[in-house]
PDB file of N, CA and C in Angstrom:
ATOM      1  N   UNK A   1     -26.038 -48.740  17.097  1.00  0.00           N
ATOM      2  CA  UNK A   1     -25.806 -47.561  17.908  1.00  0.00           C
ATOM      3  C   UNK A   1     -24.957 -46.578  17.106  1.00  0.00           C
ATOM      4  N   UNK A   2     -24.836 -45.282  16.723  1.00  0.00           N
ATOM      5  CA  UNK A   2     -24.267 -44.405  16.691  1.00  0.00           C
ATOM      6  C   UNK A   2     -23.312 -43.812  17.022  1.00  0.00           C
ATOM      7  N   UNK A   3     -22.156 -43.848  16.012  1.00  0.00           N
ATOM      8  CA  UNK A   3     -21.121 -43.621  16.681  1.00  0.00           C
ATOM      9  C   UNK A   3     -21.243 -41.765  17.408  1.00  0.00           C
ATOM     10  N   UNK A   4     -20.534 -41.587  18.045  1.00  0.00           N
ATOM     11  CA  UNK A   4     -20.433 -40.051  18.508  1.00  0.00           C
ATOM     12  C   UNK A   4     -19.297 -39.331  17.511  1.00  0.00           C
ATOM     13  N   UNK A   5     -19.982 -38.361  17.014  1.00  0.00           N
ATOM     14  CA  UNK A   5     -19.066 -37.623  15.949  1.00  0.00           C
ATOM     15  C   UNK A   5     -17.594 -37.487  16.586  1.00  0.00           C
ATOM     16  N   UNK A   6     -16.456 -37.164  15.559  1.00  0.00           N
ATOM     17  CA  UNK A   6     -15.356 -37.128  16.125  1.00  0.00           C
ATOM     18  C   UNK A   6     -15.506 -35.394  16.879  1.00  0.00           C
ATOM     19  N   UNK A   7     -16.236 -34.087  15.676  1.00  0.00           N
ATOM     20  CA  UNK A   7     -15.810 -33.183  16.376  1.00  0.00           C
ATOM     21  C   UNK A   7     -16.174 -32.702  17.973  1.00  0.00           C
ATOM     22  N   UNK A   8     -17.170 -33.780  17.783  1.00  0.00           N
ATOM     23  CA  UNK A   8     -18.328 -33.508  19.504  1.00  0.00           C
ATOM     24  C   UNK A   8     -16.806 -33.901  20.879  1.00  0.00           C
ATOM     25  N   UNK A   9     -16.068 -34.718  20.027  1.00  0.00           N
ATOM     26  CA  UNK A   9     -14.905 -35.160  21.623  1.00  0.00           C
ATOM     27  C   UNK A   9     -13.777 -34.286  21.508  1.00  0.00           C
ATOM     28  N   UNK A  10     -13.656 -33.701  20.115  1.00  0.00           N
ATOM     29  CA  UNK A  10     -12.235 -33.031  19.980  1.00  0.00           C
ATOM     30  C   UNK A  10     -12.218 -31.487  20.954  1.00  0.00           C
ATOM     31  N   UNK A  11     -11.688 -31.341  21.938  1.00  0.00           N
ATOM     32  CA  UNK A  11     -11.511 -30.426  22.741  1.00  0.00           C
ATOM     33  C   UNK A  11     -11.440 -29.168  21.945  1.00  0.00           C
ATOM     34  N   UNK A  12     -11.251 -27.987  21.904  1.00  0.00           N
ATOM     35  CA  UNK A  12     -11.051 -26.462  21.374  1.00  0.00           C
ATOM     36  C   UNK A  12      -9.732 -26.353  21.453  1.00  0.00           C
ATOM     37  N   UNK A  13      -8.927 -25.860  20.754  1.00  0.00           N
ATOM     38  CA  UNK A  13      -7.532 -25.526  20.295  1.00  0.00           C
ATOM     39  C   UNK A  13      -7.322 -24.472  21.477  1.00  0.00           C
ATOM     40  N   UNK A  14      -5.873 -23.919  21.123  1.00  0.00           N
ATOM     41  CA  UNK A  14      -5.451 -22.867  22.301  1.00  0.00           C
ATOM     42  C   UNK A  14      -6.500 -21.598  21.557  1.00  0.00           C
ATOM     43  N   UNK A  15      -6.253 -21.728  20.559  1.00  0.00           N
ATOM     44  CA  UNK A  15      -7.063 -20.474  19.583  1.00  0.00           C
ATOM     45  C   UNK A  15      -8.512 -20.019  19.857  1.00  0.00           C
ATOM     46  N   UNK A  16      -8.907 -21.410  19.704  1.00  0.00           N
ATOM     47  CA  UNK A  16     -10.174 -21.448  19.795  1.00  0.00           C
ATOM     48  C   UNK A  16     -10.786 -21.230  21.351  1.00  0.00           C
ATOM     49  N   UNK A  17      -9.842 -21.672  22.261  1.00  0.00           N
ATOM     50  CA  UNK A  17     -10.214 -21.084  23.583  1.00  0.00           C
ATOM     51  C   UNK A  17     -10.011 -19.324  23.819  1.00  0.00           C
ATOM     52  N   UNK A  18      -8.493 -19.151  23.198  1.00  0.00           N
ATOM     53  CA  UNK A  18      -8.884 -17.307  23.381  1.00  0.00           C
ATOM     54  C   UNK A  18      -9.246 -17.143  22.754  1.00  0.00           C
ATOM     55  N   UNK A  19     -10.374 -16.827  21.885  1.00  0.00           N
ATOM     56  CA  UNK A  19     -10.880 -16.057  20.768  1.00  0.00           C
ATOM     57  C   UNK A  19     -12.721 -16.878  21.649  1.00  0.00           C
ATOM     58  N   UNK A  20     -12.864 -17.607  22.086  1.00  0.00           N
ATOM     59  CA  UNK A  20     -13.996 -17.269  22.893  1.00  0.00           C
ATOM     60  C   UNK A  20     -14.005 -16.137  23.777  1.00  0.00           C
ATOM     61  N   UNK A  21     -12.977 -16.932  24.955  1.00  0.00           N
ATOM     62  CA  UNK A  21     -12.631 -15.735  25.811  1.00  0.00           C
ATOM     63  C   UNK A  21     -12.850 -14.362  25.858  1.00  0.00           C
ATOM     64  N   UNK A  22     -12.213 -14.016  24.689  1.00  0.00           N
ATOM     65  CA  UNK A  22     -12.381 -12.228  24.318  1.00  0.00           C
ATOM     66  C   UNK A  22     -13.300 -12.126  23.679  1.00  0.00           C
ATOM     67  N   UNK A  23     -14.393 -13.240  22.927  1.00  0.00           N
ATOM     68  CA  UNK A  23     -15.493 -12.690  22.574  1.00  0.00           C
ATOM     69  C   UNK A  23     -16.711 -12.656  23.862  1.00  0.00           C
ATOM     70  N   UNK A  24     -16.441 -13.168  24.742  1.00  0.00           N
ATOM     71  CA  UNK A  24     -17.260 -13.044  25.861  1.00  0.00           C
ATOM     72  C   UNK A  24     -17.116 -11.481  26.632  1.00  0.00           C
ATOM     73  N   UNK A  25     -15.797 -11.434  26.410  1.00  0.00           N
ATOM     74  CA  UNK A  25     -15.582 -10.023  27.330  1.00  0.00           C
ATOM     75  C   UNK A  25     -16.022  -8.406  26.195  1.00  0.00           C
ATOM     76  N   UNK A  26     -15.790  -9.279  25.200  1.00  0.00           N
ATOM     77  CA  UNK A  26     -16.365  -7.899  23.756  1.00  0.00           C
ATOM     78  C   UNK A  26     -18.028  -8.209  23.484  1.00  0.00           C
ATOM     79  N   UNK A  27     -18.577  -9.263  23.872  1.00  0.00           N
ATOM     80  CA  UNK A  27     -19.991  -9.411  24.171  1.00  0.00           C
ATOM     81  C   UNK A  27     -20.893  -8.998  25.351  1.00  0.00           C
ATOM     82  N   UNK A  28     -19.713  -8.583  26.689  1.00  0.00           N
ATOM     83  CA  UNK A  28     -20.255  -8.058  28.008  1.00  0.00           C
ATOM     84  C   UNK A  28     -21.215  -7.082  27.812  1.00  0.00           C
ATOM     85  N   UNK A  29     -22.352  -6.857  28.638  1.00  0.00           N
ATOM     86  CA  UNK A  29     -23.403  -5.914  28.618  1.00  0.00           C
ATOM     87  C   UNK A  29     -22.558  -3.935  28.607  1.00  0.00           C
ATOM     88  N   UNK A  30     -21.289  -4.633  29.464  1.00  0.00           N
ATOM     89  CA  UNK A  30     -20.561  -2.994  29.652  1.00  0.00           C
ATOM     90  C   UNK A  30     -19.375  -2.500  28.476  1.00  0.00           C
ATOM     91  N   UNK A  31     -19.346  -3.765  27.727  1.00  0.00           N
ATOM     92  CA  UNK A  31     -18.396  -3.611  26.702  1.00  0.00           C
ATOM     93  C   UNK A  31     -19.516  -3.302  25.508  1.00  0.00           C
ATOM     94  N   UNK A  32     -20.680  -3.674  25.457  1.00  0.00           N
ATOM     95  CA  UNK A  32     -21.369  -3.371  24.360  1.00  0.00           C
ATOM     96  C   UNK A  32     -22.075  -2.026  24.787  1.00  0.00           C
ATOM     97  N   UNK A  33     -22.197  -1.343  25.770  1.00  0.00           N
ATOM     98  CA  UNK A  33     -22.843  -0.080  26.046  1.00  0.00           C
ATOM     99  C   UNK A  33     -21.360   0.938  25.576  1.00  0.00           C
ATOM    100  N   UNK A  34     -20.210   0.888  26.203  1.00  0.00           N
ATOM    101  CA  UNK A  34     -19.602   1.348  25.917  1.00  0.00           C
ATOM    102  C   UNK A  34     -18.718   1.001  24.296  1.00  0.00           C
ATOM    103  N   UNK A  35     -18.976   0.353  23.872  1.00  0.00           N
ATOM    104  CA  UNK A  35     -18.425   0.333  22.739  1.00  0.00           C
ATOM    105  C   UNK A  35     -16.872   0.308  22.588  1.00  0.00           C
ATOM    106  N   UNK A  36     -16.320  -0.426  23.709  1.00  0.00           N
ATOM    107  CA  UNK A  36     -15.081  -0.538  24.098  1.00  0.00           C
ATOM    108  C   UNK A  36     -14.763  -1.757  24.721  1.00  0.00           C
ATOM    109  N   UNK A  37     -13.827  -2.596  24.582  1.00  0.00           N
ATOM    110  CA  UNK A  37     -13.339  -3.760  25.564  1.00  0.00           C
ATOM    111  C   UNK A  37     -11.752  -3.594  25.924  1.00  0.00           C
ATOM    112  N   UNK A  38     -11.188  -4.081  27.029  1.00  0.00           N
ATOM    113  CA  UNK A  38      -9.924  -3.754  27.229  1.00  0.00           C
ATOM    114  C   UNK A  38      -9.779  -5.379  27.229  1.00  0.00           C
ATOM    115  N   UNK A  39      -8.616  -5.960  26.946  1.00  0.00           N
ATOM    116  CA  UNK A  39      -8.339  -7.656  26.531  1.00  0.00           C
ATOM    117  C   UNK A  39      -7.048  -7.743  27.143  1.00  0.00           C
ATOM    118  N   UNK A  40      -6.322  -8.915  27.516  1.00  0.00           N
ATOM    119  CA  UNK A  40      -5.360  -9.165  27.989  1.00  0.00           C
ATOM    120  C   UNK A  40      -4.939 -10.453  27.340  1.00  0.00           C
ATOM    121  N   UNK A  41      -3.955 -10.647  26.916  1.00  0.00           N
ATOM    122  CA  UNK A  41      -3.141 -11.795  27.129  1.00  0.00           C
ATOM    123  C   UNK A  41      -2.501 -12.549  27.987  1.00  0.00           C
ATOM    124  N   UNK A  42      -3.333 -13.777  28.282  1.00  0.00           N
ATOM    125  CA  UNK A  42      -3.105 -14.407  29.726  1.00  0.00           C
ATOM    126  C   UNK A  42      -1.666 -15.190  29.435  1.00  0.00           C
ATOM    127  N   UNK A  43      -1.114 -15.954  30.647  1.00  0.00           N
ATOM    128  CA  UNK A  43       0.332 -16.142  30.724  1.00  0.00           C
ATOM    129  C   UNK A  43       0.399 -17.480  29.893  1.00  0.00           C
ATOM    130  N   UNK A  44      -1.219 -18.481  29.800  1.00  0.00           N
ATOM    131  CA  UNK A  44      -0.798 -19.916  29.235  1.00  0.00           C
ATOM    132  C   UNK A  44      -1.171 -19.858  27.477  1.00  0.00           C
ATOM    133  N   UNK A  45      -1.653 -18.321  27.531  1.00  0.00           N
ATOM    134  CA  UNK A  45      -2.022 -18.499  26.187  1.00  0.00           C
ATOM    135  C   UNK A  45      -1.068 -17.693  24.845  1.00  0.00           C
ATOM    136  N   UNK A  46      -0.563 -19.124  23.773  1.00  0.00           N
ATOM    137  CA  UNK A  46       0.244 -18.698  22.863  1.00  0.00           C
ATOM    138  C   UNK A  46       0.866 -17.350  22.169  1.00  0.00           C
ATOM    139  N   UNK A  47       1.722 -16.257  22.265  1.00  0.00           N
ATOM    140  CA  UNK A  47       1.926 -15.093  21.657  1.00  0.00           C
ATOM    141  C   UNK A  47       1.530 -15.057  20.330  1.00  0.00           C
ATOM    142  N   UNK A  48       1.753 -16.246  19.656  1.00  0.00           N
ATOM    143  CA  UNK A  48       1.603 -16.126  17.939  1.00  0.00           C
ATOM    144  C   UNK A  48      -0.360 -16.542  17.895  1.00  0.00           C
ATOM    145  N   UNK A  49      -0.899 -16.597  18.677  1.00  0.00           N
ATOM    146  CA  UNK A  49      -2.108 -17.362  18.737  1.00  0.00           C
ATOM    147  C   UNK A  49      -2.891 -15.708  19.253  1.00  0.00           C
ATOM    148  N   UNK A  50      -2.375 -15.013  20.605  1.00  0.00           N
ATOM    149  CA  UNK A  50      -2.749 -13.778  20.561  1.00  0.00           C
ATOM    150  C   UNK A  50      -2.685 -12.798  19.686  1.00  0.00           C
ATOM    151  N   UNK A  51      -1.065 -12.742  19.102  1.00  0.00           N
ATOM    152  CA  UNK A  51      -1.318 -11.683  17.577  1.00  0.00           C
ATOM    153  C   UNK A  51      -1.906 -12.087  16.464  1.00  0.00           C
ATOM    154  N   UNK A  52      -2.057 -13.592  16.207  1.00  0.00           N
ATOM    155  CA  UNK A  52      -3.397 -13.745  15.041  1.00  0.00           C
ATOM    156  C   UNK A  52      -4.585 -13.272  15.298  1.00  0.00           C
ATOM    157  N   UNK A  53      -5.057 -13.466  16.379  1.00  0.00           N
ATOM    158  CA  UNK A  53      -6.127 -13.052  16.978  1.00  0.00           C
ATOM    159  C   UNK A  53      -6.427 -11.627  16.977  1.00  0.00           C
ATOM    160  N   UNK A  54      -5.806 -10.616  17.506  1.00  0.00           N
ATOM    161  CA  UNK A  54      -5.411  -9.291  17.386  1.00  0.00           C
ATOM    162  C   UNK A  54      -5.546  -8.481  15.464  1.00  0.00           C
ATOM    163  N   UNK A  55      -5.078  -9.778  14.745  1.00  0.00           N
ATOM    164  CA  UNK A  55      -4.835  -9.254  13.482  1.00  0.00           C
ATOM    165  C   UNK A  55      -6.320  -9.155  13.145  1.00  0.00           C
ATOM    166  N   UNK A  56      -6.747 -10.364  13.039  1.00  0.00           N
ATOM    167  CA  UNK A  56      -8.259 -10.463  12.701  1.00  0.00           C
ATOM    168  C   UNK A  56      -9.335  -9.703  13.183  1.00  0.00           C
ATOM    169  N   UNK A  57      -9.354  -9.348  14.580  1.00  0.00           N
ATOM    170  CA  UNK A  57      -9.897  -8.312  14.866  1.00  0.00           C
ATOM    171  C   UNK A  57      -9.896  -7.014  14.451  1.00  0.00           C
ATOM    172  N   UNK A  58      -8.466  -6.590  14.039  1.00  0.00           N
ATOM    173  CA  UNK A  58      -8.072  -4.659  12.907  1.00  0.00           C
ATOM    174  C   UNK A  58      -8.581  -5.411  11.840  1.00  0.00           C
ATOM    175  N   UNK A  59      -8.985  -6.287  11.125  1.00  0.00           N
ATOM    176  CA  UNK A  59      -9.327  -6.369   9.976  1.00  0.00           C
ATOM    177  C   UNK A  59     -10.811  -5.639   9.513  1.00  0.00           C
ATOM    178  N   UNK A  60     -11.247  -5.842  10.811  1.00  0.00           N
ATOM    179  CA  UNK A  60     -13.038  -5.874  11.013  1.00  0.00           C
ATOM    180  C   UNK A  60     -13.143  -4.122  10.061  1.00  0.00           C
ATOM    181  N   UNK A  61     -13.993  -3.454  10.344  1.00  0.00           N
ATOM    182  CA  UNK A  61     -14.685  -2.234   9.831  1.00  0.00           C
ATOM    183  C   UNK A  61     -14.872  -1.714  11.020  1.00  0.00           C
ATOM    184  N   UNK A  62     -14.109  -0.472  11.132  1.00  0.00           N
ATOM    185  CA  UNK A  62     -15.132   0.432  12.232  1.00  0.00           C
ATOM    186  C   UNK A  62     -14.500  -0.025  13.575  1.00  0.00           C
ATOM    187  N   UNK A  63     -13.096  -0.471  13.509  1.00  0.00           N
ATOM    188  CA  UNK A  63     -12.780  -1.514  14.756  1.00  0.00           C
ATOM    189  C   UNK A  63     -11.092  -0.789  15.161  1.00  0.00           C
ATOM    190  N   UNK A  64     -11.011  -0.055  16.157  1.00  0.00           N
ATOM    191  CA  UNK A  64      -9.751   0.546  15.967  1.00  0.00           C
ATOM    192  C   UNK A  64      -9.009  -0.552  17.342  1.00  0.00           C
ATOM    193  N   UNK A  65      -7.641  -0.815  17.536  1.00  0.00           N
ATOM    194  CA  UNK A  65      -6.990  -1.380  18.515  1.00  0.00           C
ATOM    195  C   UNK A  65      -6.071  -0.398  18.980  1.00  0.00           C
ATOM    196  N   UNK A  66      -5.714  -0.331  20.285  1.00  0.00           N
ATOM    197  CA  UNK A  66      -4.630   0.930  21.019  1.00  0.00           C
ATOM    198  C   UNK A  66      -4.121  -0.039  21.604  1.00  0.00           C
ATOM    199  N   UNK A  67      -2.654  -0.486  21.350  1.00  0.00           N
ATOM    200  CA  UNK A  67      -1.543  -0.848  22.457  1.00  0.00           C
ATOM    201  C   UNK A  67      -1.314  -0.373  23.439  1.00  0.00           C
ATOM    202  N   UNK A  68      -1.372  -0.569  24.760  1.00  0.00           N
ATOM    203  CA  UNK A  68      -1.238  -0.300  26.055  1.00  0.00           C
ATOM    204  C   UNK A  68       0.092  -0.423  26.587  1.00  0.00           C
ATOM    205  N   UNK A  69       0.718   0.396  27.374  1.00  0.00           N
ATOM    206  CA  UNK A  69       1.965   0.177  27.959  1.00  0.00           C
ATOM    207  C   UNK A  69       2.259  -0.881  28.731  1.00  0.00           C
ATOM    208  N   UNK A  70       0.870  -1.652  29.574  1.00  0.00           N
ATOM    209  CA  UNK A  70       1.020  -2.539  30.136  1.00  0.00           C
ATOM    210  C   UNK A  70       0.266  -3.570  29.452  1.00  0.00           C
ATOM    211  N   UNK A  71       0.337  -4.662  28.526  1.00  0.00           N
ATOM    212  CA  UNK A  71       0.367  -5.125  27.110  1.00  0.00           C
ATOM    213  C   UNK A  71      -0.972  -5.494  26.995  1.00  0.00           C
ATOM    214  N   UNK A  72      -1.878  -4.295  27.795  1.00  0.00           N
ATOM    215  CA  UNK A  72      -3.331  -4.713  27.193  1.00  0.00           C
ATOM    216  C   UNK A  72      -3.640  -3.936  26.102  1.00  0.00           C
ATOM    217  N   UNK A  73      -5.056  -4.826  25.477  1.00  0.00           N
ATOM    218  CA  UNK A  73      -5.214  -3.659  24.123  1.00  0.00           C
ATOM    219  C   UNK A  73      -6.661  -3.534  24.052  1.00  0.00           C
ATOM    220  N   UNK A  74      -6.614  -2.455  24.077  1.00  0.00           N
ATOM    221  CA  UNK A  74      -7.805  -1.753  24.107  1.00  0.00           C
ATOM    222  C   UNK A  74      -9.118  -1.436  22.740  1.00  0.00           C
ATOM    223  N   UNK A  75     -10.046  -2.356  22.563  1.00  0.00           N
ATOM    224  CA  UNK A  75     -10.629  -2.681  21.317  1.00  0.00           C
ATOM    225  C   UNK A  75     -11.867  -1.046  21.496  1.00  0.00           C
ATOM    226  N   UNK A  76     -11.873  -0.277  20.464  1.00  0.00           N
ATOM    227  CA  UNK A  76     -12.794   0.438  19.728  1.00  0.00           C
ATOM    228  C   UNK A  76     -13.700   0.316  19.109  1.00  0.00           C
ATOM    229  N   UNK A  77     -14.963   0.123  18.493  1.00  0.00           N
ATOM    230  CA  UNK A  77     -15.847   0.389  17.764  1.00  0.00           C
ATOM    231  C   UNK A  77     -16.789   1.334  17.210  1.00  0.00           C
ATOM    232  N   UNK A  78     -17.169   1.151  16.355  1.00  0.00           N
ATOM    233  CA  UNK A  78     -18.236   2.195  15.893  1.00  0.00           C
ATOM    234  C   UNK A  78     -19.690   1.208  14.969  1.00  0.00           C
ATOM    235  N   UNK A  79     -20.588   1.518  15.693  1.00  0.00           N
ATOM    236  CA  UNK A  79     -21.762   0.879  14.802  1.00  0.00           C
ATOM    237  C   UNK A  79     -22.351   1.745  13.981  1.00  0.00           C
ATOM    238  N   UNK A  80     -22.492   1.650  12.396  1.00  0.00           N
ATOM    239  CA  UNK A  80     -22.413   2.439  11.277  1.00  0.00           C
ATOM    240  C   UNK A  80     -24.093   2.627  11.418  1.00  0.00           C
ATOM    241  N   UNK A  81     -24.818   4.125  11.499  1.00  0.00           N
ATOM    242  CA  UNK A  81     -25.705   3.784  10.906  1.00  0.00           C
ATOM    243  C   UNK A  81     -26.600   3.426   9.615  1.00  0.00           C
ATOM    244  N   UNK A  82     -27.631   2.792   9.779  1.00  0.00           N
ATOM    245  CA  UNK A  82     -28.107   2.075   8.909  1.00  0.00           C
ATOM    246  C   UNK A  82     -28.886   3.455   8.258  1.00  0.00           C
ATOM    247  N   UNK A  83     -29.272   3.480   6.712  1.00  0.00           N
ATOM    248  CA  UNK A  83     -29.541   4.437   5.921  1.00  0.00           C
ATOM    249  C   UNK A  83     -31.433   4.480   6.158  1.00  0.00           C
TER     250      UNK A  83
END
């Protein structure tokens, strides 16, 4: 019999759960028409785990972030056209 891989039982990190999260809400039908997502940092999920997350995203091309007074952040894009 086959053992069951280890990564198939290993649960998703805190990371790896928000960084789905906000790719679901930056994958929404209204976030991809508008070319905008607004994101939040929920209360169980890590600060140093949200600003990595945050970093990697300004890294992208074409990807601007706006800090919000009330600590959401507001993701930008631009899809470049193709030549």
């Amino acid at each position: 019999m086959a053992k069951p891989s280890s990564a198939a039982l290993t649960p998703p990190d805190a990371y790896e759960r928000l960084a789905i999260r906000v790719q679901k809400i930056i994958n929404s039908t209204s976030a991809q028409k508008a070319k905008a997502a607004l994101i939040f940092r929920l209360p169980d999920e890590p600060e140093d785990e949200w600003q990595r997350l945050l970093e990697e995203i300004a890294e992208n091309d074409n990807v601007t972030l706006a800090y919000r007074d009330d600590g959401g952040v507001q993701i930008f894009w631009v899809v470049p056209k193709e030549d």
